[in-house]
PDB file of N, CA and C in Angstrom:
ATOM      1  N   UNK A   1      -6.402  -2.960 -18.891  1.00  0.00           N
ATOM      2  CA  UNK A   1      -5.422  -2.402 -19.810  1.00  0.00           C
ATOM      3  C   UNK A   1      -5.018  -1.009 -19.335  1.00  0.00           C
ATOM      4  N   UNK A   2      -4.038  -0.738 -19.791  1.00  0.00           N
ATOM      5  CA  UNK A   2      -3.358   0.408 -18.516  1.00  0.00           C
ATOM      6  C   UNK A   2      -3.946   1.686 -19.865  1.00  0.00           C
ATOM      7  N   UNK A   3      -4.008   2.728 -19.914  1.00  0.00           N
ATOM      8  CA  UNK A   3      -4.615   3.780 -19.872  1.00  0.00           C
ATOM      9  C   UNK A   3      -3.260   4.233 -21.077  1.00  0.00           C
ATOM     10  N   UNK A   4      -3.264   4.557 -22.366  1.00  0.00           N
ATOM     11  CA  UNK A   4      -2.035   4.992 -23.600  1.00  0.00           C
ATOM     12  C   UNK A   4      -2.533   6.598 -23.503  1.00  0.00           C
ATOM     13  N   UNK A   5      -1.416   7.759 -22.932  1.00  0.00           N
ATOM     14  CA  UNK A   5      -1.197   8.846 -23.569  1.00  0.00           C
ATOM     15  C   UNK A   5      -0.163   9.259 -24.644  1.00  0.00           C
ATOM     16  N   UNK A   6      -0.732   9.910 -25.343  1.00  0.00           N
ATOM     17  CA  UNK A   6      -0.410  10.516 -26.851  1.00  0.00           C
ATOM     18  C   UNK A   6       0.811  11.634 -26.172  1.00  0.00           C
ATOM     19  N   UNK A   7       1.891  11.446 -26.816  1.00  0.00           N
ATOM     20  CA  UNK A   7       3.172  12.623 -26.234  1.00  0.00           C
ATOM     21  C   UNK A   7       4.244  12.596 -26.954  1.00  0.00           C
ATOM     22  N   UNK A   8       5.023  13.508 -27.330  1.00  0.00           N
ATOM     23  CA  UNK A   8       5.395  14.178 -28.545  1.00  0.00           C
ATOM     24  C   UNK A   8       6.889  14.959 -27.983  1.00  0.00           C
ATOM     25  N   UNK A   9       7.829  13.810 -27.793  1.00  0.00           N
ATOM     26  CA  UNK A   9       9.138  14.328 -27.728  1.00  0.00           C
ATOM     27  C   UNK A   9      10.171  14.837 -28.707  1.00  0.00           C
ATOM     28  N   UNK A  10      10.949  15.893 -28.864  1.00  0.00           N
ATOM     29  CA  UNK A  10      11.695  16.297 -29.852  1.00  0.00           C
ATOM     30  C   UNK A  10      12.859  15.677 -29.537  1.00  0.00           C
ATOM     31  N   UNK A  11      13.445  14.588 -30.116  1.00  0.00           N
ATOM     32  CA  UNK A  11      14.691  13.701 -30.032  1.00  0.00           C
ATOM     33  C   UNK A  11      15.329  13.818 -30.993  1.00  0.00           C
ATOM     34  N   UNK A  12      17.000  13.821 -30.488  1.00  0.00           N
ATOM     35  CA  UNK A  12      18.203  13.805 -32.414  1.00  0.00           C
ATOM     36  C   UNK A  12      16.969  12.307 -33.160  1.00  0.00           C
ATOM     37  N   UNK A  13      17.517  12.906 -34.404  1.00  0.00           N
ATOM     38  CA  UNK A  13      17.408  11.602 -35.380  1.00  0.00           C
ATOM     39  C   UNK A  13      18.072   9.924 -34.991  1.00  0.00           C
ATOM     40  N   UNK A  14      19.210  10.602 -34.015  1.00  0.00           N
ATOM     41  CA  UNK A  14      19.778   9.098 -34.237  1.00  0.00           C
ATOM     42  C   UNK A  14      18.952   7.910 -33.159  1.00  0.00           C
ATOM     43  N   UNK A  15      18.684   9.013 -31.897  1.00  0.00           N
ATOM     44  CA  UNK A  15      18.007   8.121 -30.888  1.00  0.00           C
ATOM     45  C   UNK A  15      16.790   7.403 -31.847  1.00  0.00           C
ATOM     46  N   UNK A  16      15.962   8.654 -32.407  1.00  0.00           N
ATOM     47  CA  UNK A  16      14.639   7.880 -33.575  1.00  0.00           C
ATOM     48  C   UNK A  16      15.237   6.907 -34.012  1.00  0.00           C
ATOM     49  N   UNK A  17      16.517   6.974 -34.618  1.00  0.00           N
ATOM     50  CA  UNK A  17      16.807   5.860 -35.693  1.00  0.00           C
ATOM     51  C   UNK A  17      17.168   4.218 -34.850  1.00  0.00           C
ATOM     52  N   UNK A  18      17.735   4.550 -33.523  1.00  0.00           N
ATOM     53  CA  UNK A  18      17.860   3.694 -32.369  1.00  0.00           C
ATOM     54  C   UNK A  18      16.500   2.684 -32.417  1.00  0.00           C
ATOM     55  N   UNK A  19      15.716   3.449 -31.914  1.00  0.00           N
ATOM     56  CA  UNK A  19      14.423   2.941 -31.382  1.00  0.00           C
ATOM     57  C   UNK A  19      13.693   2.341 -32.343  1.00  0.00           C
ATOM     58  N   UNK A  20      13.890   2.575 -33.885  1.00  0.00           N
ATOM     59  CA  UNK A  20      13.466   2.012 -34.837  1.00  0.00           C
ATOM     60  C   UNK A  20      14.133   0.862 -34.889  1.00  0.00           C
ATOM     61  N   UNK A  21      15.383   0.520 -34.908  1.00  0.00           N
ATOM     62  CA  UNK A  21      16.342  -0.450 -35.408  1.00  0.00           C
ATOM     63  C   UNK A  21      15.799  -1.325 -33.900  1.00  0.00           C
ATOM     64  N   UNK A  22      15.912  -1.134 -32.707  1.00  0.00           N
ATOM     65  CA  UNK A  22      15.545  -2.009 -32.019  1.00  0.00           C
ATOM     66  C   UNK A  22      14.642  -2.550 -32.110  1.00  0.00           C
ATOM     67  N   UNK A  23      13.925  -2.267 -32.544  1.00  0.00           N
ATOM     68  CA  UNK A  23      12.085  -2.605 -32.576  1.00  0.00           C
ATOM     69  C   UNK A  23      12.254  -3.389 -34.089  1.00  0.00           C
ATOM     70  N   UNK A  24      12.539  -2.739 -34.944  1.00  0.00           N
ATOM     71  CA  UNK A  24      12.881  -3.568 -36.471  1.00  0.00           C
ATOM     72  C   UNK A  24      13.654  -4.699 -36.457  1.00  0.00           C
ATOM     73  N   UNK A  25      14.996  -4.504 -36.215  1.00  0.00           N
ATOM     74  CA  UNK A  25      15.630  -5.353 -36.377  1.00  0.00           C
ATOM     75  C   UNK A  25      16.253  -6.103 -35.247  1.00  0.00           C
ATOM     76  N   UNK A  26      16.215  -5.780 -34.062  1.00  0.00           N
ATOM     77  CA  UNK A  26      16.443  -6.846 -33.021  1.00  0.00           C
ATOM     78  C   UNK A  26      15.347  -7.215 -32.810  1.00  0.00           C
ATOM     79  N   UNK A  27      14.119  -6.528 -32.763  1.00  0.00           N
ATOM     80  CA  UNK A  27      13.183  -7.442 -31.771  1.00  0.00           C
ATOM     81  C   UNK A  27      13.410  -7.377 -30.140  1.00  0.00           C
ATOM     82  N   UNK A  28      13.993  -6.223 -30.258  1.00  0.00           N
ATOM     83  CA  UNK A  28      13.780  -5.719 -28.691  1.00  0.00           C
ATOM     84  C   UNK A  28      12.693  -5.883 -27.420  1.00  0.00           C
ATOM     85  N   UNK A  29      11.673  -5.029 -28.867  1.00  0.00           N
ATOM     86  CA  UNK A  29      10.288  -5.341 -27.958  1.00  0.00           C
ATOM     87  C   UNK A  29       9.298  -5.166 -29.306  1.00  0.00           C
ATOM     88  N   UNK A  30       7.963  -5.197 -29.150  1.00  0.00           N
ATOM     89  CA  UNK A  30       7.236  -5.591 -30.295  1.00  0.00           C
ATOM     90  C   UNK A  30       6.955  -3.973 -31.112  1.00  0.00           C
ATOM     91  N   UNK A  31       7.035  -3.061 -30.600  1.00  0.00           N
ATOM     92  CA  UNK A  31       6.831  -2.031 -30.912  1.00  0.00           C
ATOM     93  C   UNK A  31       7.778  -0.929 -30.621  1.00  0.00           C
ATOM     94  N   UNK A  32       8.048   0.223 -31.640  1.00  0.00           N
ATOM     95  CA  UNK A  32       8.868   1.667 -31.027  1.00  0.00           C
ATOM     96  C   UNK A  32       8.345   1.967 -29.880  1.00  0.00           C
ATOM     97  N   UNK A  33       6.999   2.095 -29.382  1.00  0.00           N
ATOM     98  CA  UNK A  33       6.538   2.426 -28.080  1.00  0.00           C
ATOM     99  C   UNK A  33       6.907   1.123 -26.829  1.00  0.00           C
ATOM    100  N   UNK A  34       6.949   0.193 -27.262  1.00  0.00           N
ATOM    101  CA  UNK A  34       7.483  -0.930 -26.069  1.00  0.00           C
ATOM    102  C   UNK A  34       9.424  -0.716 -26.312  1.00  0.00           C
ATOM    103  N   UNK A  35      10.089  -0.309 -27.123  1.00  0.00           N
ATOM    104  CA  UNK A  35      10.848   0.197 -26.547  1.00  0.00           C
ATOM    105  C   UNK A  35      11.424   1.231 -25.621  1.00  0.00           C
ATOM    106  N   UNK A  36      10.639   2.274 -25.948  1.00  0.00           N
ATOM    107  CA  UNK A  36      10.392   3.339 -24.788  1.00  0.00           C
ATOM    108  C   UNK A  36      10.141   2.982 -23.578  1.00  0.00           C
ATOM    109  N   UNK A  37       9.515   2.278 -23.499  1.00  0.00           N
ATOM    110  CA  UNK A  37       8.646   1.958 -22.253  1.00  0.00           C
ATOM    111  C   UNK A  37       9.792   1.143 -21.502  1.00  0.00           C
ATOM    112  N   UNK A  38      10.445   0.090 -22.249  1.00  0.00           N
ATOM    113  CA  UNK A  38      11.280  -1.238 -21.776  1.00  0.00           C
ATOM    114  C   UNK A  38      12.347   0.371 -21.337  1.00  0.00           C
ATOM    115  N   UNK A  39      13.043   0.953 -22.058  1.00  0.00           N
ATOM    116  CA  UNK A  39      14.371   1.700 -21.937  1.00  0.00           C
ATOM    117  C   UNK A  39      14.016   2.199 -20.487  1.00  0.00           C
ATOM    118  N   UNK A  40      12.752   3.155 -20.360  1.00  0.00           N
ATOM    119  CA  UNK A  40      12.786   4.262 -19.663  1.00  0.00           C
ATOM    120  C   UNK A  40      12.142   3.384 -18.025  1.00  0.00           C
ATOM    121  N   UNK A  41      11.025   1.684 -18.229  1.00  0.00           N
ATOM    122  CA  UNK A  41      11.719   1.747 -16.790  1.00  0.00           C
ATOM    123  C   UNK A  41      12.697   0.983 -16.204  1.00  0.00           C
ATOM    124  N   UNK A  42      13.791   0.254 -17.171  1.00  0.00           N
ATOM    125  CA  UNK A  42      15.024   0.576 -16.824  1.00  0.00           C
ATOM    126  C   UNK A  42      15.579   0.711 -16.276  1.00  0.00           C
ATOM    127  N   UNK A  43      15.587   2.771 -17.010  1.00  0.00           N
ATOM    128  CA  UNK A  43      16.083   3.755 -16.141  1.00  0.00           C
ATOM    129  C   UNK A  43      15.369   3.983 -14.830  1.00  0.00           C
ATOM    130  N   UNK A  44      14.046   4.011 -14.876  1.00  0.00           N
ATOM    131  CA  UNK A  44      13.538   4.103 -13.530  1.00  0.00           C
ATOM    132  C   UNK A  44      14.000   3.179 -12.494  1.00  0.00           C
ATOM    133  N   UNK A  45      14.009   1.774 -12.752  1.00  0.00           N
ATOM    134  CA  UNK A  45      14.716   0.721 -11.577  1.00  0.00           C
ATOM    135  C   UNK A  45      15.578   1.005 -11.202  1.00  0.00           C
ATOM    136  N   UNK A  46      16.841   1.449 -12.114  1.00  0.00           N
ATOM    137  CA  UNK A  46      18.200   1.668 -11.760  1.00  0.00           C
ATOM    138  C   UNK A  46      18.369   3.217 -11.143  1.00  0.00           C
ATOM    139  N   UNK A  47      17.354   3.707 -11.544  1.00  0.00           N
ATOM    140  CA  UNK A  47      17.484   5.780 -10.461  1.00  0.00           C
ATOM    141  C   UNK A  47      16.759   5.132  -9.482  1.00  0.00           C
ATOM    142  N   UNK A  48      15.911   4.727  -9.466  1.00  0.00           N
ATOM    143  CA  UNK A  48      15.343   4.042  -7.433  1.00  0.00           C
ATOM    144  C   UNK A  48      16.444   3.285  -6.812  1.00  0.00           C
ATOM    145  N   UNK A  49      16.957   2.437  -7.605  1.00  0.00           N
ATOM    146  CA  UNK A  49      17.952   1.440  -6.698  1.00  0.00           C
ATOM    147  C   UNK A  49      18.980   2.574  -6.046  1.00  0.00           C
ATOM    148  N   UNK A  50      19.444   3.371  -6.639  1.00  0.00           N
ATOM    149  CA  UNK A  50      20.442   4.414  -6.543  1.00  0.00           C
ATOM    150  C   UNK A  50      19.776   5.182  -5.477  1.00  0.00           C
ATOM    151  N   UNK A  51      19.002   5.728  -5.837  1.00  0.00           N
ATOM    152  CA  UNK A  51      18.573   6.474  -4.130  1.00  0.00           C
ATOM    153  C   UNK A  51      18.299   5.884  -3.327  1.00  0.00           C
ATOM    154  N   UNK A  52      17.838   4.493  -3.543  1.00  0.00           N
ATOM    155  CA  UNK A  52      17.683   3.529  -2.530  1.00  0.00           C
ATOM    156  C   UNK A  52      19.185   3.074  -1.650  1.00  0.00           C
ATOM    157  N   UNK A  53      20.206   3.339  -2.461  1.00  0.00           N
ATOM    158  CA  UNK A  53      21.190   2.696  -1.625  1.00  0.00           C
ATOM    159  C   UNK A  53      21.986   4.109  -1.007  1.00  0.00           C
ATOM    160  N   UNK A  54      21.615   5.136  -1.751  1.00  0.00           N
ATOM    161  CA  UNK A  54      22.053   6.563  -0.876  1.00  0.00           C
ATOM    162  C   UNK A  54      21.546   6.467   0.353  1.00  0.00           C
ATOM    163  N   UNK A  55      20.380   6.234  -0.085  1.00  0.00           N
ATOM    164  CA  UNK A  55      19.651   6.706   1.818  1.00  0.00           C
ATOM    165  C   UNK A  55      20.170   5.144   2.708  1.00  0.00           C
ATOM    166  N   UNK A  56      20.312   4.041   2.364  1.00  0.00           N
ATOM    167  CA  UNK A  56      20.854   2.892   3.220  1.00  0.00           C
ATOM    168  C   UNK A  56      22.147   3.803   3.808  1.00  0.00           C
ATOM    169  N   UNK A  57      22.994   3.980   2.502  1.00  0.00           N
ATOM    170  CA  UNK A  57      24.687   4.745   2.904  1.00  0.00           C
ATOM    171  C   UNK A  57      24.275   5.581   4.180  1.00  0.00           C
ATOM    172  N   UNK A  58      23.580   6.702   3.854  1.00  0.00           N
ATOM    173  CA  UNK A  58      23.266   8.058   4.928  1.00  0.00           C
ATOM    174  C   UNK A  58      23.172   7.198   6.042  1.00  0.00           C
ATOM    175  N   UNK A  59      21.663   6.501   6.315  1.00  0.00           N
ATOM    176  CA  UNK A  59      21.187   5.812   7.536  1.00  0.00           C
ATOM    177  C   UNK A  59      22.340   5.456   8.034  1.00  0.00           C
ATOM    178  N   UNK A  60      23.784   4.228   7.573  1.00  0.00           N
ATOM    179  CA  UNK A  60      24.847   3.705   8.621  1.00  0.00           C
ATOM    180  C   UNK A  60      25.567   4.969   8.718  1.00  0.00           C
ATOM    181  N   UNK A  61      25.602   6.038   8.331  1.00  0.00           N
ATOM    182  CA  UNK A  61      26.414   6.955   8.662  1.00  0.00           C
ATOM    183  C   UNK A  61      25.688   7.704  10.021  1.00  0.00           C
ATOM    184  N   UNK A  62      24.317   7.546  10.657  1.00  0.00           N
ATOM    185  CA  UNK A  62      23.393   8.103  11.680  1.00  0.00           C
ATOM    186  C   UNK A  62      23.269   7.610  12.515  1.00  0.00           C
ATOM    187  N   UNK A  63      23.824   8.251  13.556  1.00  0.00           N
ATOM    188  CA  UNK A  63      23.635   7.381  14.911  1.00  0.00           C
ATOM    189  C   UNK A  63      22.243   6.910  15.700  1.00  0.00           C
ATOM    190  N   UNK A  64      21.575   8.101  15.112  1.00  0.00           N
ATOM    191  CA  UNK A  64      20.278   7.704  15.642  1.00  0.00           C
ATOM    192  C   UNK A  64      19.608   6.767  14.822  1.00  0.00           C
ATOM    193  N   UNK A  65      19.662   6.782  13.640  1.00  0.00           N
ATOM    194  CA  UNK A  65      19.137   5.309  13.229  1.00  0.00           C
ATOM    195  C   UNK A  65      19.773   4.113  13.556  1.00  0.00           C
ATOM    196  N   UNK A  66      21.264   4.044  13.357  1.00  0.00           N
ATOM    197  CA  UNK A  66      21.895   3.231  14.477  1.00  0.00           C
ATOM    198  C   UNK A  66      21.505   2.315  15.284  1.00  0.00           C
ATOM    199  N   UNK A  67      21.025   3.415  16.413  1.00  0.00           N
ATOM    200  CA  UNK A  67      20.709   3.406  17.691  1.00  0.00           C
ATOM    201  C   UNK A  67      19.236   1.898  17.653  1.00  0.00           C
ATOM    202  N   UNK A  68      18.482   2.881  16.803  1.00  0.00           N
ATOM    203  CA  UNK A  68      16.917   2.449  16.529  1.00  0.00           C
ATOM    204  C   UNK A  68      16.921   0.800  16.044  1.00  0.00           C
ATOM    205  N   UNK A  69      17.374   1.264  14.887  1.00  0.00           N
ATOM    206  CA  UNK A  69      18.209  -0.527  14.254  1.00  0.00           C
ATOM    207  C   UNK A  69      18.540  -1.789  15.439  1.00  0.00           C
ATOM    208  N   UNK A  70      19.417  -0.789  16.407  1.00  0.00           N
ATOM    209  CA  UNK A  70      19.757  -1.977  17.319  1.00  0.00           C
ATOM    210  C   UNK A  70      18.815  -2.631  18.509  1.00  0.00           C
ATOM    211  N   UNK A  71      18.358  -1.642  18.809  1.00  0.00           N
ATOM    212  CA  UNK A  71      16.914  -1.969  19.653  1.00  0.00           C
ATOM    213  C   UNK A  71      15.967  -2.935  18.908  1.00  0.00           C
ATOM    214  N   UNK A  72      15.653  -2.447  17.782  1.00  0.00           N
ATOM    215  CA  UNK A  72      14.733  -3.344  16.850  1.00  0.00           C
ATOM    216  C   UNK A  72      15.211  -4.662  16.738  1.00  0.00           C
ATOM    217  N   UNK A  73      16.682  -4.917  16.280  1.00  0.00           N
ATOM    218  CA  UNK A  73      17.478  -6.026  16.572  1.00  0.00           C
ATOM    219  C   UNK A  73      17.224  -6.726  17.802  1.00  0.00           C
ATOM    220  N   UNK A  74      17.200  -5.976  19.136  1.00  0.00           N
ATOM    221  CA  UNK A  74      17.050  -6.383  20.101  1.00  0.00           C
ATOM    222  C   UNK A  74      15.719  -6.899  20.620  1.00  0.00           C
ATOM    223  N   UNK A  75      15.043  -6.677  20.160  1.00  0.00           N
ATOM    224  CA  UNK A  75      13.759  -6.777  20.505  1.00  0.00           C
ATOM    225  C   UNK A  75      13.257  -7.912  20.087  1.00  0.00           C
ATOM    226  N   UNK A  76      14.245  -8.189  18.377  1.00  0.00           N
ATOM    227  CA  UNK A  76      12.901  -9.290  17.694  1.00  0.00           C
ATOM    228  C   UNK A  76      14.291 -10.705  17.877  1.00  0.00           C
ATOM    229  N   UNK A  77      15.208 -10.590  18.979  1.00  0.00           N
ATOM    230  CA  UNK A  77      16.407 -11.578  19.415  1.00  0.00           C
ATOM    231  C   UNK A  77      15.746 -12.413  20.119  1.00  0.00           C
ATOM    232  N   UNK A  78      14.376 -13.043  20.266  1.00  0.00           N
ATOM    233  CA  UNK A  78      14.206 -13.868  20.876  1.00  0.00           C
ATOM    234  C   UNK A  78      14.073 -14.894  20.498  1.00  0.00           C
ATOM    235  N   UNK A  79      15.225 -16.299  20.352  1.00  0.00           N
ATOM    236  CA  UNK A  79      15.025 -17.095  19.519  1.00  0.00           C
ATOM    237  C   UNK A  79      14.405 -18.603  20.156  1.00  0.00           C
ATOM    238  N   UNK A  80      13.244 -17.750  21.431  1.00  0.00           N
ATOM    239  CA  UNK A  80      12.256 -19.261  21.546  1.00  0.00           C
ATOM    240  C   UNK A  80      11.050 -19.037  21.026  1.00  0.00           C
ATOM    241  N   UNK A  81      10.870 -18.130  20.384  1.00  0.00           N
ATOM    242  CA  UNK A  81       9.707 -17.648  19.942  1.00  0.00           C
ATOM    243  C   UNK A  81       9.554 -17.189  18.202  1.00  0.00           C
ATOM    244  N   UNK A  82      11.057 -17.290  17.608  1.00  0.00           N
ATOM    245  CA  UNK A  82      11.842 -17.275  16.301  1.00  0.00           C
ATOM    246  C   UNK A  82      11.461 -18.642  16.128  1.00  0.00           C
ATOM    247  N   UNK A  83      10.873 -18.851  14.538  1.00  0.00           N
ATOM    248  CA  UNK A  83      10.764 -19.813  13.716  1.00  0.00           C
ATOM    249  C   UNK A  83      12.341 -20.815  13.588  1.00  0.00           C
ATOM    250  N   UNK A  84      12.468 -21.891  13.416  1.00  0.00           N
ATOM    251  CA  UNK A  84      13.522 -22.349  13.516  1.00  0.00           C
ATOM    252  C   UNK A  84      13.796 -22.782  11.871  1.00  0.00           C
TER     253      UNK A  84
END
């Protein structure tokens, strides 16, 4: 069982009132705290995917990774020794 810390955010009323109504009346998730949890990693998947595809963007913009990419390409081009 993963390890519950006690933490004490000052939020508008309405987000409170959010997180209640999801948990109350949709059935979001079983608890105000499993909505938190569901919202925020989320947000975490979707801020990793995002820097994840910045740094892909940067890398084709670098020649030297480029470069590296294509060798690596080159290297694993041997298709008698490639699974078919």
């Amino acid at each position: 069982m993963t390890t519950r810390v006690k933490r004490t955010y000052n939020l508008p009323e309405e987000t409170v009132r959010r997180v209640r109504e999801l948990a109350d009346e949709y059935g979001a998730a079983r608890t105000q705290d499993g909505v938190i949890e569901t919202a925020v990693e989320r947000l975490y998947v979707s801020v990793r995917a995002e820097a994840e595809a910045a740094s892909w963007e940067a890398a084709a913009a670098d020649p030297a990774f480029q470069v590296e990419m294509a060798a690596i390409a080159h290297a694993f081009d041997d298709r008698d020794t490639w699974p078919a």
